[in-house]
Protein backbone atom coordinates (compact mmCIF):
# COMPACT_ATOMS: atom_id res chain seq x y z
CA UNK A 1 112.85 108.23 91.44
CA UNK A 2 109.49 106.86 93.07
CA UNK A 3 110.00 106.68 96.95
CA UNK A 4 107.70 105.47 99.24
CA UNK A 5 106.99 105.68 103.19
CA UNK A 6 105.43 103.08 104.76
CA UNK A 7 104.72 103.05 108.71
CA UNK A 8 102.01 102.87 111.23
CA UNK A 9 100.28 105.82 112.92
CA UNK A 10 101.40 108.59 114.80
CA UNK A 11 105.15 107.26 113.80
CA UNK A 12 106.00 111.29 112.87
CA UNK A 13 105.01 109.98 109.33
CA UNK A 14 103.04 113.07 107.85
CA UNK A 15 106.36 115.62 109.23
CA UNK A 16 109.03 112.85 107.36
CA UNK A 17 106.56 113.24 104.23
CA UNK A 18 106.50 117.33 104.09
CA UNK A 19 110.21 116.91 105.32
CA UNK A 20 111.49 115.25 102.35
CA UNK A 21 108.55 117.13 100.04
CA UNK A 22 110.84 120.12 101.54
CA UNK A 23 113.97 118.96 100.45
CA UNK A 24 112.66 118.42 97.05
CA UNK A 25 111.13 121.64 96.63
CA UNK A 26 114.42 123.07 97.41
CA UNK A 27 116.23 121.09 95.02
CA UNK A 28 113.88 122.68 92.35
CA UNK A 29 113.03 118.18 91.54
CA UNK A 30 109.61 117.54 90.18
CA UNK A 31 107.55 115.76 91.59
CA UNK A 32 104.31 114.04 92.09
CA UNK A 33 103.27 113.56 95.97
CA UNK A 34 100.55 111.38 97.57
CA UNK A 35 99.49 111.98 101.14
CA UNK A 36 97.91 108.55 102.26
CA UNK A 37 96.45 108.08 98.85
CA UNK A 38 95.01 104.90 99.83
CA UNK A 39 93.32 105.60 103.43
CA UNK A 40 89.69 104.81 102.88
CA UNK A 41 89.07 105.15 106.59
CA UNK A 42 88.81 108.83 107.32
CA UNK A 43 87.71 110.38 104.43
CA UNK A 44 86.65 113.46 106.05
CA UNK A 45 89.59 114.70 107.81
CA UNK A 46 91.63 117.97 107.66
CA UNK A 47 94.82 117.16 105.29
CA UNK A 48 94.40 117.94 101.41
CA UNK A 49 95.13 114.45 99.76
CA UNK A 50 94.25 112.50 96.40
CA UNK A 51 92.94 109.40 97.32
CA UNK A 52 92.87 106.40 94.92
CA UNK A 53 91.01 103.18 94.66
CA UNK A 54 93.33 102.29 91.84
CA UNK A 55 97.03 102.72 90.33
CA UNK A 56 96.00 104.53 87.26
CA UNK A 57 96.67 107.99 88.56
CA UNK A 58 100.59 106.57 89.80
CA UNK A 59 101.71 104.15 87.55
CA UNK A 60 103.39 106.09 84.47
CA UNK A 61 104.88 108.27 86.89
CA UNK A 62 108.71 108.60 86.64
CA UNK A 63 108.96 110.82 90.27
CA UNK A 64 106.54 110.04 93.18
CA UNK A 65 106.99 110.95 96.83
CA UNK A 66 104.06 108.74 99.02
CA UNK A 67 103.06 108.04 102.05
CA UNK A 68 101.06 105.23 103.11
CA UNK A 69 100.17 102.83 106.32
CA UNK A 70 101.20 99.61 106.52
CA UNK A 71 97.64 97.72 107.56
CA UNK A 72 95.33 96.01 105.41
CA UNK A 73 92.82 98.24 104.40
CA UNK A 74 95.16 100.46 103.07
CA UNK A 75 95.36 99.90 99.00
CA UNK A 76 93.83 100.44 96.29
CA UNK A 77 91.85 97.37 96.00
CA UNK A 78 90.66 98.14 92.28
CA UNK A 79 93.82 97.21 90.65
CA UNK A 80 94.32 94.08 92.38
CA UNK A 81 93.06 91.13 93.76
CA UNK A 82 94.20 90.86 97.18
CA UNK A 83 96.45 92.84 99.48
CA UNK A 84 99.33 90.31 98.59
CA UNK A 85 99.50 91.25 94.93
CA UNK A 86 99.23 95.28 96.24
CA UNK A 87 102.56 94.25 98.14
CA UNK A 88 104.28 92.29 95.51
CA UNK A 89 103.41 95.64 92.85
CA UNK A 90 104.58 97.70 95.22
CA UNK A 91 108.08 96.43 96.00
CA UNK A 92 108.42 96.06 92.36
CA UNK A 93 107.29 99.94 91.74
CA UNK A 94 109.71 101.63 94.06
CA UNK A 95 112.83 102.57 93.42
CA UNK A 96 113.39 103.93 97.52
CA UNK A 97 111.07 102.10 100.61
CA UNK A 98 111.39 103.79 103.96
CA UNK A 99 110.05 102.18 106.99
CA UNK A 100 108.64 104.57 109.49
CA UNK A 101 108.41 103.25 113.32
CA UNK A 102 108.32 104.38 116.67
CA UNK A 103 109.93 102.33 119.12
CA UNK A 104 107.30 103.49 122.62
CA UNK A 105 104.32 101.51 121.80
CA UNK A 106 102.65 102.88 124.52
CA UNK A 107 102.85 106.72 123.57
CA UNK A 108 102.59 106.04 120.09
CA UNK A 109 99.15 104.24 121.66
CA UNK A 110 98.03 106.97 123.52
CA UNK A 111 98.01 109.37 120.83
CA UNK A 112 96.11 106.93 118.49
CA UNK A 113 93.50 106.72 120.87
CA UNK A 114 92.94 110.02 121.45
CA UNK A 115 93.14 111.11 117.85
CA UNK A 116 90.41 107.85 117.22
CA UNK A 117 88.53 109.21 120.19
CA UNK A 118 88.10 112.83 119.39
CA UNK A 119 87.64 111.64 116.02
CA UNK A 120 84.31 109.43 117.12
CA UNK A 121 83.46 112.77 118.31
CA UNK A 122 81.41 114.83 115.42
CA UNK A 123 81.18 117.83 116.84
CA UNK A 124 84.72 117.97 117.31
CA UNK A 125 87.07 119.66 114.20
CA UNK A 126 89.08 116.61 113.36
CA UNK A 127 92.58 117.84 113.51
CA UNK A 128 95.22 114.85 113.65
CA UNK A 129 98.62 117.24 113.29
CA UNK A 130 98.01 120.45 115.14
CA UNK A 131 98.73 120.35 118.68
CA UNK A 132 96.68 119.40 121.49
CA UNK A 133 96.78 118.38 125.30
CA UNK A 134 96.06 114.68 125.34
CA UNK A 135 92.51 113.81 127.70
CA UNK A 136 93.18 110.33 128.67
CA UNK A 137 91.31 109.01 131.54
CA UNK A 138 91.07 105.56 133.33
CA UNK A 139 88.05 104.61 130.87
CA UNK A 140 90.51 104.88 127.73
CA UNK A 141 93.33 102.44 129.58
CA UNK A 142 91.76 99.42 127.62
CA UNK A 143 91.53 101.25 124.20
CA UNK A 144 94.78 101.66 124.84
CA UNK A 145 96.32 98.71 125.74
CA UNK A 146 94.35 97.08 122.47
CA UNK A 147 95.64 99.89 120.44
CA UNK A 148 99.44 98.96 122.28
CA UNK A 149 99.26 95.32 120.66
CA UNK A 150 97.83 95.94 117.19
CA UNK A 151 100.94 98.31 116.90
CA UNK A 152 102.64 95.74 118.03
CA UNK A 153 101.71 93.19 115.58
CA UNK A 154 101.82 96.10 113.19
CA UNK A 155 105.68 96.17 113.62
CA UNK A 156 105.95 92.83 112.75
CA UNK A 157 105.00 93.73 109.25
CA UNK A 158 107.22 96.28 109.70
CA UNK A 159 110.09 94.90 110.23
CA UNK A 160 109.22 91.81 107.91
CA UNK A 161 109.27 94.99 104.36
CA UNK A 162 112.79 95.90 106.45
CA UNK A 163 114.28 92.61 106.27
CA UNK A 164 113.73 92.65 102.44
CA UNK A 165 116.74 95.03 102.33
CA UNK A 166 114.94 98.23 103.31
CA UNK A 167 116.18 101.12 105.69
CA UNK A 168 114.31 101.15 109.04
CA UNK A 169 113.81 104.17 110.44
CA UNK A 170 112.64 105.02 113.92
CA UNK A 171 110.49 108.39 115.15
CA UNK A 172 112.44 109.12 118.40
CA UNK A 173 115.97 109.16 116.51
CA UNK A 174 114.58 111.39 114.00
CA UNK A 175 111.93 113.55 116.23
CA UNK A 176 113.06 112.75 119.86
CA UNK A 177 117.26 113.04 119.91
CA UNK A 178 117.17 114.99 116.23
CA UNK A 179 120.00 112.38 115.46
CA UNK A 180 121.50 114.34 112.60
CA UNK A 181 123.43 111.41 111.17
CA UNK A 182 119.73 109.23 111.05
CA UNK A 183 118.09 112.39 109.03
CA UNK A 184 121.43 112.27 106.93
CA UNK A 185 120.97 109.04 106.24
CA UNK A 186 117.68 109.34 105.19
CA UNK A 187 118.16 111.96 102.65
CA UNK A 188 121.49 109.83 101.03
CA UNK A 189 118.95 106.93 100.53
CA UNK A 190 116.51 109.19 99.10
CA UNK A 191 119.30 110.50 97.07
CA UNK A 192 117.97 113.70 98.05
CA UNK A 193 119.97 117.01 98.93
CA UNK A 194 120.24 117.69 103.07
CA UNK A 195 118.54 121.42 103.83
CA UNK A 196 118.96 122.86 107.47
CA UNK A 197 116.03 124.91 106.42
CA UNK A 198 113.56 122.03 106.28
CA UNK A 199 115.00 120.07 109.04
CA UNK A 200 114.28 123.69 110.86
CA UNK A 201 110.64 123.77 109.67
CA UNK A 202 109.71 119.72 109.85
CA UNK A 203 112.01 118.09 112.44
CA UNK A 204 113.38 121.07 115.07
CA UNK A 205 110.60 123.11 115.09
CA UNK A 206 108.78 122.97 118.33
CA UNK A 207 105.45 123.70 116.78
CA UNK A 208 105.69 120.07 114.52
CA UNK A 209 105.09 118.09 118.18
CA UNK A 210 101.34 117.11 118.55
CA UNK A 211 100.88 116.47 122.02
CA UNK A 212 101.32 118.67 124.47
CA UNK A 213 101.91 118.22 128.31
CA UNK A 214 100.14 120.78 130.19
CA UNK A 215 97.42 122.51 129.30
CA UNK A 216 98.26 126.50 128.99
CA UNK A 217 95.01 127.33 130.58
CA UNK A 218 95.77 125.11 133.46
CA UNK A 219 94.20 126.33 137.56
CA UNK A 220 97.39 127.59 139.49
């Protein structure tokens, strides 16, 4: 079975990937996973990864698990000509397409830009899924509301791959109200065995949310 995620960031894509990974592991089912093997952006970050200019490493594989975005700098331009032709491969390729969203554009903004800010930052550790206390100020308001309508147009796309037939799945249902029929779901379309353990370690577990709301250190 070759399944795919496709989403945007900060969509609680990278805890759905190690989720399912999980639930694979635990079935004892081989296979081959690829954390954004096509994100060309930010080489240098702190996630272990293959990345891939070109198919050759994928395309004889019988069992992939991968997780990709859904923009268009994200493929691996040395296999085909254009983005379109990346698309057209890779609805033929899957057997399984999840699409990853998050329905609060403006927190899913505000973590982007924070995450692109520190990021900017060199001196700063780049660490996109350990938890933090977000440092917004006034001067990151326009980032953000730029950031709020790229996502926007981002769902578009979106939602375009999930009218082809393919489940659409959101972040708060799965991460926010831990809506065990959506994470059910999920796993029958996968084909994949439900484990309590794994939704324990990747979806309840308090230590998978990134941001958090008060600093601990914080003046009383």
């Amino acid at each position: 079975m070759r399944i795919a995620i496709v989403c945007n960031g900060r969509s609680g894509s990278t805890s759905t990937f190690y989720y399912l990974k999980c639930c694979l592991d635990k079935e004892r089912k081989k296979y081959d996973s690829f954390f954004e093997p096509f994100n060309f952006v930010n080489p240098n970050r702190d996630d272990t990864y293959n990345q891939l200019k070109s198919i050759d490493e994928i395309i004889n594989k019988k069992n992939i698990l991968i997780k990709t975005f859904i923009d268009s700098d994200n493929y691996p331009y040395e296999s085909f000509k254009n983005v379109e032709d990346y698309w057209e491969w890779f609805y033929s390729f899957f057997d399984k397409i999840i699409v990853l969203e998050r329905k609060n554009k403006r927190l899913q903004a505000e973590s982007l830009a924070y995450h692109l800010k520190i990021f900017k930052n060199k001196t700063t550790l780049q660490t996109w899924h350990t938890q933090k206390y977000y440092e917004l100020t006034e001067d990151d308001e326009d980032n953000v509301i730029k950031l709020t309508h790229h996502l926007e147009s981002e769902s578009l796309m979106l939602k375009f791959i999930s009218d082809k037939g393919y489940p659409l799945f959101y972040y708060e249902d799965i991460f926010v109200n831990k809506d065990i029929e959506t994470i059910k779901r999920l796993n029958e379309y996968c084909e994949i065995a439900y484990s309590q353990i794994c939704i324990d370690e990747w979806i309840n577990s308090p230590y998978k949310k990134v941001r958090i709301e008060e600093k601990a250190n914080k003046l009383i």
